[in-house]
Protein backbone atom coordinates (compact mmCIF):
# COMPACT_ATOMS: atom_id res chain seq x y z
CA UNK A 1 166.66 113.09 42.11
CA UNK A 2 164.60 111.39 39.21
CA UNK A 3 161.47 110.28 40.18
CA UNK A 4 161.31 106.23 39.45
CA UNK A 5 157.77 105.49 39.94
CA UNK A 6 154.49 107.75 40.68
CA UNK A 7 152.05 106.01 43.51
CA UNK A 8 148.65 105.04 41.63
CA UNK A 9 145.80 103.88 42.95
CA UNK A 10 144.23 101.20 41.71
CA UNK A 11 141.03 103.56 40.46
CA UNK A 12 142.64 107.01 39.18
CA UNK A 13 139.41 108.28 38.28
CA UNK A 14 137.65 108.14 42.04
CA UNK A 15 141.16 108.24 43.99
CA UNK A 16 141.11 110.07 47.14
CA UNK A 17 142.87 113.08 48.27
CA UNK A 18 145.03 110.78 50.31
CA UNK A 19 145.54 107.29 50.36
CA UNK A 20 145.66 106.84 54.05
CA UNK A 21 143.08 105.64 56.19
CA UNK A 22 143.05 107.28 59.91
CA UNK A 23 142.58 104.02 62.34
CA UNK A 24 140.22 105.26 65.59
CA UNK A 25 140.90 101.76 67.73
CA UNK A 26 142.05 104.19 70.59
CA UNK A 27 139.50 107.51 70.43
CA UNK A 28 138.14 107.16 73.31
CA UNK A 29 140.22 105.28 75.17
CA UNK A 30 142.43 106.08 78.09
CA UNK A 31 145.99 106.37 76.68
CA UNK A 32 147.83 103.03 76.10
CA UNK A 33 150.13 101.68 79.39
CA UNK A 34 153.81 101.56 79.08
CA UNK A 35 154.89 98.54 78.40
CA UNK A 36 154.56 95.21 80.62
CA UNK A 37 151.22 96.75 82.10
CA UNK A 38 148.94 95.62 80.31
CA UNK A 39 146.50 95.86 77.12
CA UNK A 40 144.36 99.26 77.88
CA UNK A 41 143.73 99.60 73.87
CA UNK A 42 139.96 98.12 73.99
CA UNK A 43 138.89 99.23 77.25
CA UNK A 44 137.80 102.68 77.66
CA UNK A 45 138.68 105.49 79.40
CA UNK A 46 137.48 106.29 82.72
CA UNK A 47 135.14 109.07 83.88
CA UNK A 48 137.77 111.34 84.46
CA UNK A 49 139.44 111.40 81.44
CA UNK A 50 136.79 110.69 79.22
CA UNK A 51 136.63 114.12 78.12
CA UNK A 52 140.91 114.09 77.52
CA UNK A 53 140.12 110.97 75.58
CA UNK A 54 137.65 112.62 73.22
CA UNK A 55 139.80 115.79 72.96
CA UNK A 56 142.60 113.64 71.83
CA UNK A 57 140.18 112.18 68.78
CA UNK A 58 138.93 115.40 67.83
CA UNK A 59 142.92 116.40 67.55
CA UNK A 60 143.23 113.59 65.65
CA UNK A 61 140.36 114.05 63.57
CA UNK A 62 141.27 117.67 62.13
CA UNK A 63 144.86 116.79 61.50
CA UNK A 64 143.37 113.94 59.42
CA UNK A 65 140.86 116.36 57.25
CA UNK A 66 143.73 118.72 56.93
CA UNK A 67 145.93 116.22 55.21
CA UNK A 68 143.28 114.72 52.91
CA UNK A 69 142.21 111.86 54.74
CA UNK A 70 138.51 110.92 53.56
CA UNK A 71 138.27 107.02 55.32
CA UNK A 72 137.70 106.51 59.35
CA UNK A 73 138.33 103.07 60.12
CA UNK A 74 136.75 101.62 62.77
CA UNK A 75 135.09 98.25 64.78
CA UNK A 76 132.61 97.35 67.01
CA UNK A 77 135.07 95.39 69.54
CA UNK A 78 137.31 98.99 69.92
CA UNK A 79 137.16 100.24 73.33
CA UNK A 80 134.04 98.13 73.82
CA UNK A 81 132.37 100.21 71.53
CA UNK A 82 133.65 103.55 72.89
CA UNK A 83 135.65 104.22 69.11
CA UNK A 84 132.62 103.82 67.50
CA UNK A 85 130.39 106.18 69.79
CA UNK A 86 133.62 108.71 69.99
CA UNK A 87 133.88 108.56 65.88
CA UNK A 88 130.14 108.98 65.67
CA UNK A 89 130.38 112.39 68.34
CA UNK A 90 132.90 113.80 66.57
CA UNK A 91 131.47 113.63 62.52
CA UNK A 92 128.10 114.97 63.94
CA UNK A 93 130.20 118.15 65.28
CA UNK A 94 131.65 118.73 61.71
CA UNK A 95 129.87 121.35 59.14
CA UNK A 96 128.09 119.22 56.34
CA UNK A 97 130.56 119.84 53.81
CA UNK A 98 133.17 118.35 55.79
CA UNK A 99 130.94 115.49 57.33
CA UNK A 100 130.10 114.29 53.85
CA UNK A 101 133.73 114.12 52.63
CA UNK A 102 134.17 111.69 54.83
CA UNK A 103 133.43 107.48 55.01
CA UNK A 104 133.32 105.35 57.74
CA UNK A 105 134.09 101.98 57.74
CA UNK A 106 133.37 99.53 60.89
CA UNK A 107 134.19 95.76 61.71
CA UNK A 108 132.62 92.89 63.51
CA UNK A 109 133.34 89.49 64.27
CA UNK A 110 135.58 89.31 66.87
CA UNK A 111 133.54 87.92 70.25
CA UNK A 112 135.07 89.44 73.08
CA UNK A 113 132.35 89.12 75.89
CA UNK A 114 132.27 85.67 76.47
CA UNK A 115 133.96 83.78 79.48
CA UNK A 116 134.40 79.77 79.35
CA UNK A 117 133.36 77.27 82.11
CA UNK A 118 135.29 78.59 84.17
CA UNK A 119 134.53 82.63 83.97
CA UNK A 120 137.88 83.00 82.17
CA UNK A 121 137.51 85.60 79.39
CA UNK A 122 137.61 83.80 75.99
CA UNK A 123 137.58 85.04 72.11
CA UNK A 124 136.00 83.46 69.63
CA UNK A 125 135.26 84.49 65.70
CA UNK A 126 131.72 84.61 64.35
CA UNK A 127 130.41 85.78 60.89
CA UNK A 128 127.31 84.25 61.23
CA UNK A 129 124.17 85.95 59.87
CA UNK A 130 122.43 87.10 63.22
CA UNK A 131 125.57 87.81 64.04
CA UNK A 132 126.58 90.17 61.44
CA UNK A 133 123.54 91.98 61.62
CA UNK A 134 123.13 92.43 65.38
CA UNK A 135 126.96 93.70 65.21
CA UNK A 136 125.91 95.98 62.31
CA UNK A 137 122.66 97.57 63.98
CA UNK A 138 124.61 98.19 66.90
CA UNK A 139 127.42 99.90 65.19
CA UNK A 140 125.14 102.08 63.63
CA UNK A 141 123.56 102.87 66.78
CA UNK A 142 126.80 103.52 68.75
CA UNK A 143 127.34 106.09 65.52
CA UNK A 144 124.82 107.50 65.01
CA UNK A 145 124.36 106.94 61.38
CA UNK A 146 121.68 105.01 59.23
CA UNK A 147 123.79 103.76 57.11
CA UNK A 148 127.85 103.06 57.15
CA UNK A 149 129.92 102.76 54.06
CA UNK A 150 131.61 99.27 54.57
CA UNK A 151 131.38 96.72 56.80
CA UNK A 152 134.45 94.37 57.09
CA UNK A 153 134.63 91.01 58.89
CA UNK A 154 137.43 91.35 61.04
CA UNK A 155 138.78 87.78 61.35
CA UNK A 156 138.12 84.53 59.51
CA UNK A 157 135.17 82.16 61.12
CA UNK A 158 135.56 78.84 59.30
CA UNK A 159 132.09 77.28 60.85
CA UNK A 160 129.81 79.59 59.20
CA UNK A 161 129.86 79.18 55.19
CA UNK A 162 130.88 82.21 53.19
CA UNK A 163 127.47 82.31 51.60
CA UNK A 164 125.82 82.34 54.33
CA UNK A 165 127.88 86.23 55.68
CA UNK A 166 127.74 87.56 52.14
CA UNK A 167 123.49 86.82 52.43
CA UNK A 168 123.37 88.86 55.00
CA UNK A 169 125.61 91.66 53.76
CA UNK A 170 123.62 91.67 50.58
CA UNK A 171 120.08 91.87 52.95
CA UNK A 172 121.54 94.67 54.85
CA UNK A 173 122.51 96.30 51.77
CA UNK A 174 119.39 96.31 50.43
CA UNK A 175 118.05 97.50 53.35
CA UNK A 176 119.97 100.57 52.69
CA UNK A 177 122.24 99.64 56.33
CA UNK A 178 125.43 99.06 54.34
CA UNK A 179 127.68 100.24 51.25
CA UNK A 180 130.56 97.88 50.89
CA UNK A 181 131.57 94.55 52.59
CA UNK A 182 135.64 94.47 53.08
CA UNK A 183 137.61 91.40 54.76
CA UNK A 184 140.68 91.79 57.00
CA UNK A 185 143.28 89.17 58.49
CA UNK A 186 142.10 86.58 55.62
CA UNK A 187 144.43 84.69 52.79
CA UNK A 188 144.16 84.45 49.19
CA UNK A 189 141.83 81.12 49.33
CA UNK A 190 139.27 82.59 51.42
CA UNK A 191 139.48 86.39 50.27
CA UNK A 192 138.61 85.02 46.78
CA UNK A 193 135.89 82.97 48.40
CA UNK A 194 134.04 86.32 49.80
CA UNK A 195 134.65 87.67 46.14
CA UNK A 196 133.45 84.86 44.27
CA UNK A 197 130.18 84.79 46.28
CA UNK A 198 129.76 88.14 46.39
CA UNK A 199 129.75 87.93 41.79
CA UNK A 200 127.33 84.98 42.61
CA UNK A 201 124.71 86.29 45.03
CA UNK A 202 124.79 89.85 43.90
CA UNK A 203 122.83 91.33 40.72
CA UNK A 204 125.36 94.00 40.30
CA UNK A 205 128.32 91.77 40.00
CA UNK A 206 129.66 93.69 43.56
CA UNK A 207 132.85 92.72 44.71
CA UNK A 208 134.92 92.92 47.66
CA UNK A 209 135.57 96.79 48.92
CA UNK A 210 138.93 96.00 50.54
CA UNK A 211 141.15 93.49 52.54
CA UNK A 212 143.05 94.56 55.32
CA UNK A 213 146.03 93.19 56.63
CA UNK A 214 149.12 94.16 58.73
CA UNK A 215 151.75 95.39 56.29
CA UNK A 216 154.14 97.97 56.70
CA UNK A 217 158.41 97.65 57.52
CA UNK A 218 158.20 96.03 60.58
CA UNK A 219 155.71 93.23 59.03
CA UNK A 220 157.06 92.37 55.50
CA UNK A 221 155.24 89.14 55.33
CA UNK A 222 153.46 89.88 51.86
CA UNK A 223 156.54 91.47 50.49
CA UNK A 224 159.03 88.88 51.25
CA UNK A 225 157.02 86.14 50.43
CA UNK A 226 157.11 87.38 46.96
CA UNK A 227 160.47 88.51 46.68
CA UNK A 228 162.32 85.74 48.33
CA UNK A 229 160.51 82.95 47.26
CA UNK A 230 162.75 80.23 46.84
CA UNK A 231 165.06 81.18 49.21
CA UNK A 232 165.14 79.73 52.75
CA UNK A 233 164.67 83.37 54.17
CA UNK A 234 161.51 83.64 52.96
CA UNK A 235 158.37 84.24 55.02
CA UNK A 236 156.01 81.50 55.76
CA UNK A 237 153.06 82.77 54.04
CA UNK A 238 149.72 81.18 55.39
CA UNK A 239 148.29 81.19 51.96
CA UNK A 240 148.92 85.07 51.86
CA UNK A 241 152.03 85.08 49.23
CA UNK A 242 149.94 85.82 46.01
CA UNK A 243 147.48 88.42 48.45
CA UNK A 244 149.10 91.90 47.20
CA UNK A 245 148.54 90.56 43.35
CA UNK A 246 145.42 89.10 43.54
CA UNK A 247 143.76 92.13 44.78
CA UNK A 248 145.15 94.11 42.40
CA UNK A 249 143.98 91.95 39.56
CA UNK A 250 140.51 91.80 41.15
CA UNK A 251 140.11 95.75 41.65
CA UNK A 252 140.19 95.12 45.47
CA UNK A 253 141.64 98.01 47.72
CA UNK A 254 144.49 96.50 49.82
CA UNK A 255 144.75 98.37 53.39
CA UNK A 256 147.97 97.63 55.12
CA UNK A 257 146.84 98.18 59.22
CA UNK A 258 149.73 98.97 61.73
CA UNK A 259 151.73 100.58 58.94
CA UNK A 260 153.87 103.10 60.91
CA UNK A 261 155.22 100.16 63.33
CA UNK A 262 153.38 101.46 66.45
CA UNK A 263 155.99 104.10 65.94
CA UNK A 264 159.45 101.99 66.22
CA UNK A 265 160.93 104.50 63.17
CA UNK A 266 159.51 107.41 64.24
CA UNK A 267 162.79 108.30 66.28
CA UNK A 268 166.61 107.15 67.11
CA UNK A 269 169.89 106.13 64.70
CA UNK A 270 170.23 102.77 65.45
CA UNK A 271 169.06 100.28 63.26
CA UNK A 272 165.97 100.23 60.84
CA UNK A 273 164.59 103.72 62.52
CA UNK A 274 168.60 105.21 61.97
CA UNK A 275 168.24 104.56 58.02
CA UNK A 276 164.63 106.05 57.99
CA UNK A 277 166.21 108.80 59.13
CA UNK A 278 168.87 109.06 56.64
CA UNK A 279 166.28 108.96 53.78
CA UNK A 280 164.35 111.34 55.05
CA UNK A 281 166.53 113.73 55.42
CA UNK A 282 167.91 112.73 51.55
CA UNK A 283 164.14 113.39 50.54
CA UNK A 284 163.55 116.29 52.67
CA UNK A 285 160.75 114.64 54.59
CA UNK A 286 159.44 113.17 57.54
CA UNK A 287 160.06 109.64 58.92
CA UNK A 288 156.53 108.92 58.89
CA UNK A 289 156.21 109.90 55.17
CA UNK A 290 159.26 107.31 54.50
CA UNK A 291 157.65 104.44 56.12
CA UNK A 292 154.65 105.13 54.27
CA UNK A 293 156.20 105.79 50.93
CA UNK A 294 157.91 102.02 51.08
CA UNK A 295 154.59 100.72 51.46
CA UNK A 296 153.37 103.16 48.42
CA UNK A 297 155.66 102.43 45.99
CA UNK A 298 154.31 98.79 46.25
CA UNK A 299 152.57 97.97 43.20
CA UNK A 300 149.75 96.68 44.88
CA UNK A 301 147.74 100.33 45.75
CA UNK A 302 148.59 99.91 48.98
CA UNK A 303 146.27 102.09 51.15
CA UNK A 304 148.36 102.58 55.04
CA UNK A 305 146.03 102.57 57.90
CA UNK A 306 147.35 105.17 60.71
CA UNK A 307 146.34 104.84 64.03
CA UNK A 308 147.89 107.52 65.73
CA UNK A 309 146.42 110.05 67.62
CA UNK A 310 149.28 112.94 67.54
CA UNK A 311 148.28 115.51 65.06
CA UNK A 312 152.07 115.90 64.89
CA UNK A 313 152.40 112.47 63.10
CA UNK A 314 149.39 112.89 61.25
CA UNK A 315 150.39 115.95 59.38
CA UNK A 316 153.80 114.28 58.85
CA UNK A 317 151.82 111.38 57.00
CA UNK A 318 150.76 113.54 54.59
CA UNK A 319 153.96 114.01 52.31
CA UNK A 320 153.69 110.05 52.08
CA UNK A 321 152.64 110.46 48.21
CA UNK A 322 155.65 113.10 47.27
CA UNK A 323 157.62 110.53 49.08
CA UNK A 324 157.03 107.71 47.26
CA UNK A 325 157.22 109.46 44.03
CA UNK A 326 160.69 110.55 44.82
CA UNK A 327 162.18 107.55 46.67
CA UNK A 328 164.12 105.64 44.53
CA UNK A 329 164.90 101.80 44.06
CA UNK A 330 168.24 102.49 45.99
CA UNK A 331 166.46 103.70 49.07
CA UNK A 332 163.79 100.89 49.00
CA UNK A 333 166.02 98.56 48.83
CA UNK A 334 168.05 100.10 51.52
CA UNK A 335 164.54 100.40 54.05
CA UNK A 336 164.03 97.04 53.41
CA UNK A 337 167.57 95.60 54.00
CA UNK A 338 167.94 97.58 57.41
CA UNK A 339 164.00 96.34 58.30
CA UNK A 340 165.22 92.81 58.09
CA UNK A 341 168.32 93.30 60.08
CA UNK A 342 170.14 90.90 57.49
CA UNK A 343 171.75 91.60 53.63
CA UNK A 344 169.61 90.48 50.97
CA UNK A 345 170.62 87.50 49.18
């Protein structure tokens, strides 16, 4: 099979081994409840199988370094903190040369400890300065670290002025806290808002590190948007549309979180999962490798954020890049088709 298109990262010259980023929202945690029990994902594990838990993550963790993977992805809301103490644990057991191959990047901004008037549990979004850099100090504590490589605000808080959370990134920076400042669950409008401030405030001219957003077959949002605009099937966009070209244009790393479907293709012949099948088996691969690829061979440098904890499916993630370079425009199209249940137009 000719090869129609070689996955580049947006930098050649400082691309990692891989392009996936190993998501830790569960190390830690007890294992997720079937479903129609309940969310179990942020709280942690019990003493009993606390130790289980942190097996799992160091299972987790090897299969990653094995395939390549040089990006943790983390946040401070994930198993009430027990992801970032369990990520922390695990890089301080690692020889140096393996420890410093490795990044970490954490979130904050999500407020999940709160309770309203009436002691029922509420959320709110803050990217406030003292927020920030309460969040941040107690990241690195839970850690164990001086210093992490990026800090990303996890959801959009439209009462506190951009300025005001790129000030303190910029503060912490200099205070030697902080690398990087990413974004994640934000649109065109107000990514380029973080990346225009950032150019403003900075004297380097820094820019935004990354913007993560869910992307992958089961969430084609950013795809379709461009694809079928003008068409009544395409998807409303909440100013995200233009998001895959913009970053590219700016030099800003696009993550795509929840990229393997919380496993949907990983098995059976029905449907969406039955065609991942077929081209894996016509590329002599694994299905998690052809979910990735579709998302590779996006010309956005698409960077798939894996949060499984099977070093099964972590080790199968790592053909992603042969994948993509031999899937053709035939079996994109074909993905895609069977993803959205429906011929294209």
């Amino acid at each position: 099979m000719s090869v129609s298109r070689q996955y580049t990262p947006l930098d050649p010259a400082s691309a990692p081994a891989s392009p996936i980023v190993l998501g830790t929202m569960a190390w830690g945690a007890a294992p997720a409840p079937a479903p129609g029990e309940g969310p179990a994902l942020l709280a942690p594990a019990g003493p009993e199988p606390a130790e289980a838990a942190r097996e799992r993550a160091r299972g987790a963790l090897r299969a990653g370094i094995d395939a390549g993977v040089d990006l943790l992805d983390t946040a401070d809301i994930y198993g009430a903190g027990v992801s970032e103490e369990t990520v922390g644990a695990l890089l301080h057991e690692l020889p140096y040369e393996e420890r410093s191959a490795l990044k970490v990047q954490t979130k904050c901004g999500i407020v999940l400890d709160e309770v309203d008037a009436d002691g029922r549990p509420m959320v709110r979004y803050d990217s406030s300065p003292e927020y920030v850099r309460a969040r941040l100090e107690g990241s690195l504590a839970r850690l164990g670290e001086l210093r992490v490589d990026t800090l990303v605000i996890h959801r959009p808080d439209v009462l506190t002025p951009v300025a005001d959370t790129v000030r303190a990134f910029l503060d912490a920076r200099e205070e030697g806290l902080v690398g990087k400042l990413g974004v994640s669950n934000l649109g065109v409008g107000r990514t380029l808002e973080f990346q225009r401030e950032l150019a403003a405030q900075s004297a380097d001219g820094t820019g935004l590190a990354c913007v993560q957003v869910e992307l992958g077959l089961h969430h084609r949002t950013l795809v379709e948007s461009v694809i079928l605009a003008n068409h009544p099937g395409a998807a409303a966009d909440a100013d995200v549309a233009d998001l895959g070209r913009v970053c590219a244009a700016e030099g800003i790393e696009l993550q795509a979180w929840g990229s393997l479907g919380q496993g949907r293709f990983s098995s059976g012949d029905d449907g969406a999962a039955g065609v991942v099948g077929e081209v894996a088996r016509e590329l002599d691969t694994s299905r998690e490798a052809v979910v990735l690829a579709w998302l590779l061979r996006l010309p956005w440098g698409v960077r798939p954020v894996i949060g499984s904890q099977d070093p099964g499916r972590i080790a199968a993630c790592a053909d992603a890049v042969a994948a993509a370079e031999a899937m053709d425009s035939a079996q994109w199209h074909r993905l895609w088709t069977a993803a959205r249940g429906a011929p294209l137009p």
